[in-house]
Protein backbone atom coordinates (compact mmCIF):
# COMPACT_ATOMS: atom_id res chain seq x y z
CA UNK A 1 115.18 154.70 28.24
CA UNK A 2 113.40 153.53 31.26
CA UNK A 3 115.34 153.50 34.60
CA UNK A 4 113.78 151.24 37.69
CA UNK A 5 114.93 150.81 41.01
CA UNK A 6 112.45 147.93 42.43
CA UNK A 7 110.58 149.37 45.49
CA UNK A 8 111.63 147.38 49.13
CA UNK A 9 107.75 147.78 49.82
CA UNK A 10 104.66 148.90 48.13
CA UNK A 11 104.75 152.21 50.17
CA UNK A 12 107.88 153.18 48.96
CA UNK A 13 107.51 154.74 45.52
CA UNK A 14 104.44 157.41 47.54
CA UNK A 15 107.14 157.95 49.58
CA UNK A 16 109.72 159.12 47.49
CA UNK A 17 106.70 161.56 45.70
CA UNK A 18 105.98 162.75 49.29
CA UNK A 19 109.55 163.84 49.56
CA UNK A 20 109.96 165.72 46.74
CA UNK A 21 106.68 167.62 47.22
CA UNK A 22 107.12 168.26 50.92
CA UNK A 23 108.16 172.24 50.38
CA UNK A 24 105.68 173.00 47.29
CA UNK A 25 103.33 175.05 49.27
CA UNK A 26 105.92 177.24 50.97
CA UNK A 27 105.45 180.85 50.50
CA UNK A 28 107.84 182.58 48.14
CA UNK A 29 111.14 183.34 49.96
CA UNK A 30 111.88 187.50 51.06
CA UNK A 31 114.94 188.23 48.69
CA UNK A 32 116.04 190.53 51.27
CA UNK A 33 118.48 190.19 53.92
CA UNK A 34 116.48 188.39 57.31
CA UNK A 35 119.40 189.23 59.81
CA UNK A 36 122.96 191.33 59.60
CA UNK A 37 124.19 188.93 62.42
CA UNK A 38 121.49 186.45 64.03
CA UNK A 39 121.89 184.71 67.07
CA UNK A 40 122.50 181.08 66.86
CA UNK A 41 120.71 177.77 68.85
CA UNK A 42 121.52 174.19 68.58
CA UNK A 43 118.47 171.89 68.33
CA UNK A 44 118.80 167.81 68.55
CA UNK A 45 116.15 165.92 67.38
CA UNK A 46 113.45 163.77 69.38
CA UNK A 47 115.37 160.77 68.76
CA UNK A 48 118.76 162.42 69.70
CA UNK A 49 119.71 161.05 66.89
CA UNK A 50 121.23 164.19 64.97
CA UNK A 51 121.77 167.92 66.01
CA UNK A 52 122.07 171.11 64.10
CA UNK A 53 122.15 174.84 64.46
CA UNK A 54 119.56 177.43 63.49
CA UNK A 55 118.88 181.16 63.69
CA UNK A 56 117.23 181.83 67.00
CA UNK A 57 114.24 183.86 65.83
CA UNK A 58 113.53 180.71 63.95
CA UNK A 59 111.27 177.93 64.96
CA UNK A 60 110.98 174.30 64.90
CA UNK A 61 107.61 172.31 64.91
CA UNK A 62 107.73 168.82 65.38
CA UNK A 63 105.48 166.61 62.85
CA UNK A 64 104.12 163.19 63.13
CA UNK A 65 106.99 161.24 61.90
CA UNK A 66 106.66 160.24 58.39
CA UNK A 67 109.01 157.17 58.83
CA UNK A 68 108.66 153.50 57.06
CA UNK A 69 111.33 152.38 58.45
CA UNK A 70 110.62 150.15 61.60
CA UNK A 71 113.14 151.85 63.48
CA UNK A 72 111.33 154.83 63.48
CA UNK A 73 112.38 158.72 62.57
CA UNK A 74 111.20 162.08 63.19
CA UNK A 75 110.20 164.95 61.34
CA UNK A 76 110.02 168.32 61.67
CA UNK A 77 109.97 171.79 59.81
CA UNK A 78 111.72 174.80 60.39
CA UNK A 79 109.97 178.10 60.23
CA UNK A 80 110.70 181.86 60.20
CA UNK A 81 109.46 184.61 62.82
CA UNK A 82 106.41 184.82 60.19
CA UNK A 83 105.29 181.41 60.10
CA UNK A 84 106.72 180.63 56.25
CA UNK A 85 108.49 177.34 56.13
CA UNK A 86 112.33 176.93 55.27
CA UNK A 87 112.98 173.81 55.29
CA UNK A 88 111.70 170.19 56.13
CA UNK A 89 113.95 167.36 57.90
CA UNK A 90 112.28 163.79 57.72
CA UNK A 91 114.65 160.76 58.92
CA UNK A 92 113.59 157.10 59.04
CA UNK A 93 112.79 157.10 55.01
CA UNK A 94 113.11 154.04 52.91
CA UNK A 95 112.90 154.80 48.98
CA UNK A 96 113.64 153.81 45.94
CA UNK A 97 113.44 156.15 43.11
CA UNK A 98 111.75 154.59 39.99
CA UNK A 99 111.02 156.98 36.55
CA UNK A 100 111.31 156.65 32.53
CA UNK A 101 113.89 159.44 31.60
CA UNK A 102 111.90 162.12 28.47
CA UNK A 103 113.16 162.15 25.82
CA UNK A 104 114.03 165.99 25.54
CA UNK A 105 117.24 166.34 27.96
CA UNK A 106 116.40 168.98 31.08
CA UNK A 107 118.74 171.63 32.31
CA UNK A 108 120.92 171.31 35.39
CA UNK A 109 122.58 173.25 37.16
CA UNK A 110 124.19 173.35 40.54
CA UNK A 111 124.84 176.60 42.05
CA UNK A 112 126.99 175.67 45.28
CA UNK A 113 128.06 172.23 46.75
CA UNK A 114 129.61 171.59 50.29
CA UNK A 115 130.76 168.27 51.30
CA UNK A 116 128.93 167.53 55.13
CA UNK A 117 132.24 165.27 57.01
CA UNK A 118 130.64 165.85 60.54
CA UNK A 119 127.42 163.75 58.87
CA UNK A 120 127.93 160.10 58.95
CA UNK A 121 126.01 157.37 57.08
CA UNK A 122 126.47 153.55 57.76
CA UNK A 123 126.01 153.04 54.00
CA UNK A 124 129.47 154.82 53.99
CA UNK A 125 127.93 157.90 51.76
CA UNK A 126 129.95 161.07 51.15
CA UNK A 127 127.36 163.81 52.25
CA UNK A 128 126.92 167.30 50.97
CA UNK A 129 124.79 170.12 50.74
CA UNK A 130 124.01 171.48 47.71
CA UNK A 131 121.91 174.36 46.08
CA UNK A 132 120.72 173.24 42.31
CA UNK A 133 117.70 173.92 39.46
CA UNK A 134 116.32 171.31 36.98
CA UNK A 135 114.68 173.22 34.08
CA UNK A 136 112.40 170.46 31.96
CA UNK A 137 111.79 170.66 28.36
CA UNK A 138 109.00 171.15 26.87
CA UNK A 139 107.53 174.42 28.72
CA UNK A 140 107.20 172.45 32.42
CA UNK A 141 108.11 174.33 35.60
CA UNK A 142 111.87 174.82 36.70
CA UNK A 143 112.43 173.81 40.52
CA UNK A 144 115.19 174.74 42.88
CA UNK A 145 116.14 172.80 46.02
CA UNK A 146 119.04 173.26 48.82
CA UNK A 147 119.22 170.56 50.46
CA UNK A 148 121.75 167.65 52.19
CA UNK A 149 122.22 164.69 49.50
CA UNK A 150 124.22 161.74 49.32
CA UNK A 151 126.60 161.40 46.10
CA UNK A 152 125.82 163.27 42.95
CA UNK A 153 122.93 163.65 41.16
CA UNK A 154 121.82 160.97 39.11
CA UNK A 155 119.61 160.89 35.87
CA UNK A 156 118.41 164.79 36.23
CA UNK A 157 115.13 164.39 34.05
CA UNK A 158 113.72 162.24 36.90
CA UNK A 159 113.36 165.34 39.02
CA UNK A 160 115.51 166.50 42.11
CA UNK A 161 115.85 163.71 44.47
CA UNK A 162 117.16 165.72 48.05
CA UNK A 163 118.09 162.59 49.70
CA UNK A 164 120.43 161.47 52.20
CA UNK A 165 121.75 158.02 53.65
CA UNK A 166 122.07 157.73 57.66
CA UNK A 167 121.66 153.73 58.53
CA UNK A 168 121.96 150.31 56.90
CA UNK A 169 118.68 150.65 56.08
CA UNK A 170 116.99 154.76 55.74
CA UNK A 171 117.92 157.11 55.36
CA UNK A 172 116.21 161.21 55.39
CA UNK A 173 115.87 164.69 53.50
CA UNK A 174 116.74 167.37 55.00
CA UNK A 175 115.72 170.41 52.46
CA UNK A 176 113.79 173.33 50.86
CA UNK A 177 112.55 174.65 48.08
CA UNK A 178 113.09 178.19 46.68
CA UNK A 179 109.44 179.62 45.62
CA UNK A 180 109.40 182.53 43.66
CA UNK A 181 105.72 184.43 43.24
CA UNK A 182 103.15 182.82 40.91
CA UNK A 183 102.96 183.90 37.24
CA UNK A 184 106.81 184.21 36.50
CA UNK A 185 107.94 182.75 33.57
CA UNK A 186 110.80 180.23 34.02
CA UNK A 187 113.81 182.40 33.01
CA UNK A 188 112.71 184.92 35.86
CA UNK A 189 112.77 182.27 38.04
CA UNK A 190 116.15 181.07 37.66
CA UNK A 191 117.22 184.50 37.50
CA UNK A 192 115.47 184.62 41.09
CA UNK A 193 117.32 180.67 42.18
CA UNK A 194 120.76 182.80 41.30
CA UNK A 195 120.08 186.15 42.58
CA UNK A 196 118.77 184.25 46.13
CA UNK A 197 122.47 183.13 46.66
CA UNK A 198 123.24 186.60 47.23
CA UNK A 199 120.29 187.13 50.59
CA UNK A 200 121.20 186.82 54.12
CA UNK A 201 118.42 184.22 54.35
CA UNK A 202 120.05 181.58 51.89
CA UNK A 203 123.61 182.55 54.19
CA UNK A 204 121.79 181.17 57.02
CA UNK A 205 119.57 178.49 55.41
CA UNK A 206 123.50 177.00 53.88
CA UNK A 207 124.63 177.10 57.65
CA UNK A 208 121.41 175.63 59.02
CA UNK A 209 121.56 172.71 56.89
CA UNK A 210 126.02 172.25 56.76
CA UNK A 211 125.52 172.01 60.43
CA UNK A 212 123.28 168.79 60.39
CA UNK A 213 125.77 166.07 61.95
CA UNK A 214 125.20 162.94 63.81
CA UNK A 215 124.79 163.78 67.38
CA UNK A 216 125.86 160.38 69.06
């Protein structure tokens, strides 16, 4: 059964693949603990537009923005003391998500979700973070995300969308992707996704990403 959403503008559809691509080429995560007790620093964004708070030994690299929406947006990654990325934030998105649904049913699964009150949306969204896996049929590769989403997920087989609202009109993702070494079969992987729960590093990445709030 085919689902469509009809795009606002022809750029919108490579948008919405850009965003759910964005942390492919991250190096695996370390599956050991980063930091016992980390120091803590509050970072707003160009815009001033939101604010949240990150380990200190971590750093943030501003992007050319990869807004469509005329208002503008930033983006941005955040980075450990080794250079690996941890997460992406993007704001001034428009997309529309547009797929046909297999027809072999993929597995979800969502390992931790925690509603986000302090982050408002003008589209009157209830926020949350949350820490999933979609395992396709058919031999494809599993895929893990944390990241700050509006609503539930809807239709699964599409692929993770990590999506949130913020204004009448955009909205942003503000996520990661967990990365496990190349050549592991998909069970080991998701044994990996659950295992990671367990690091200091996912600790602070759920923090990181909980503390994203509107900072106006």
């Amino acid at each position: 059964m085919a689902r469509n959403i009809t795009a606002r503008n022809s750029g919108l559809l490579a948008a919405a693949l850009l965003l759910t691509s964005i942390s492919s080429c991250a190096a695996p995560p370390q599956e050991g603990p980063t930091s016992s007790a980390p120091q803590w620093a509050t970072y707003t964004t160009a815009d001033s537009s939101l604010r949240f708070e990150h380990p200190s030994g971590w750093d943030i690299r501003e992007l050319p923005a990869r807004a469509n929406d005329p208002a503008g947006g930033v983006s941005l990654e955040v980075v450990d003391d080794g250079g690996r990325v941890l997460a992406r934030l993007d704001t001034g998105i428009i997309t529309d998500l547009s797929c046909s649904e297999p027809a072999e049913p993929a597995s979800y699964v969502e390992y931790e979700s925690v509603p986000m009150p302090a982050l408002e949306s003008k589209q009157g969204s209830d926020q949350r973070f949350v820490y999933r896996s979609l395992a396709p049929s058919g031999g494809l590769a599993a895929q893990a995300t944390y990241a700050v989403v509006s609503g539930q997920q809807q239709s699964p087989e599409c692929g993770l969308f990590d999506f949130f609202t913020l204004t009448e009109s955009s909205g942003g993702r503000f996520a990661g992707e967990y990365a496990a070494s190349s050549g592991v079969s998909q069970e080991e992987y998701l044994e990996g996704v659950s295992r990671y729960r367990e690091t200091q590093e996912y600790r602070d990445l759920r923090e990181m990403l909980t503390s994203l709030r509107n900072a106006d």
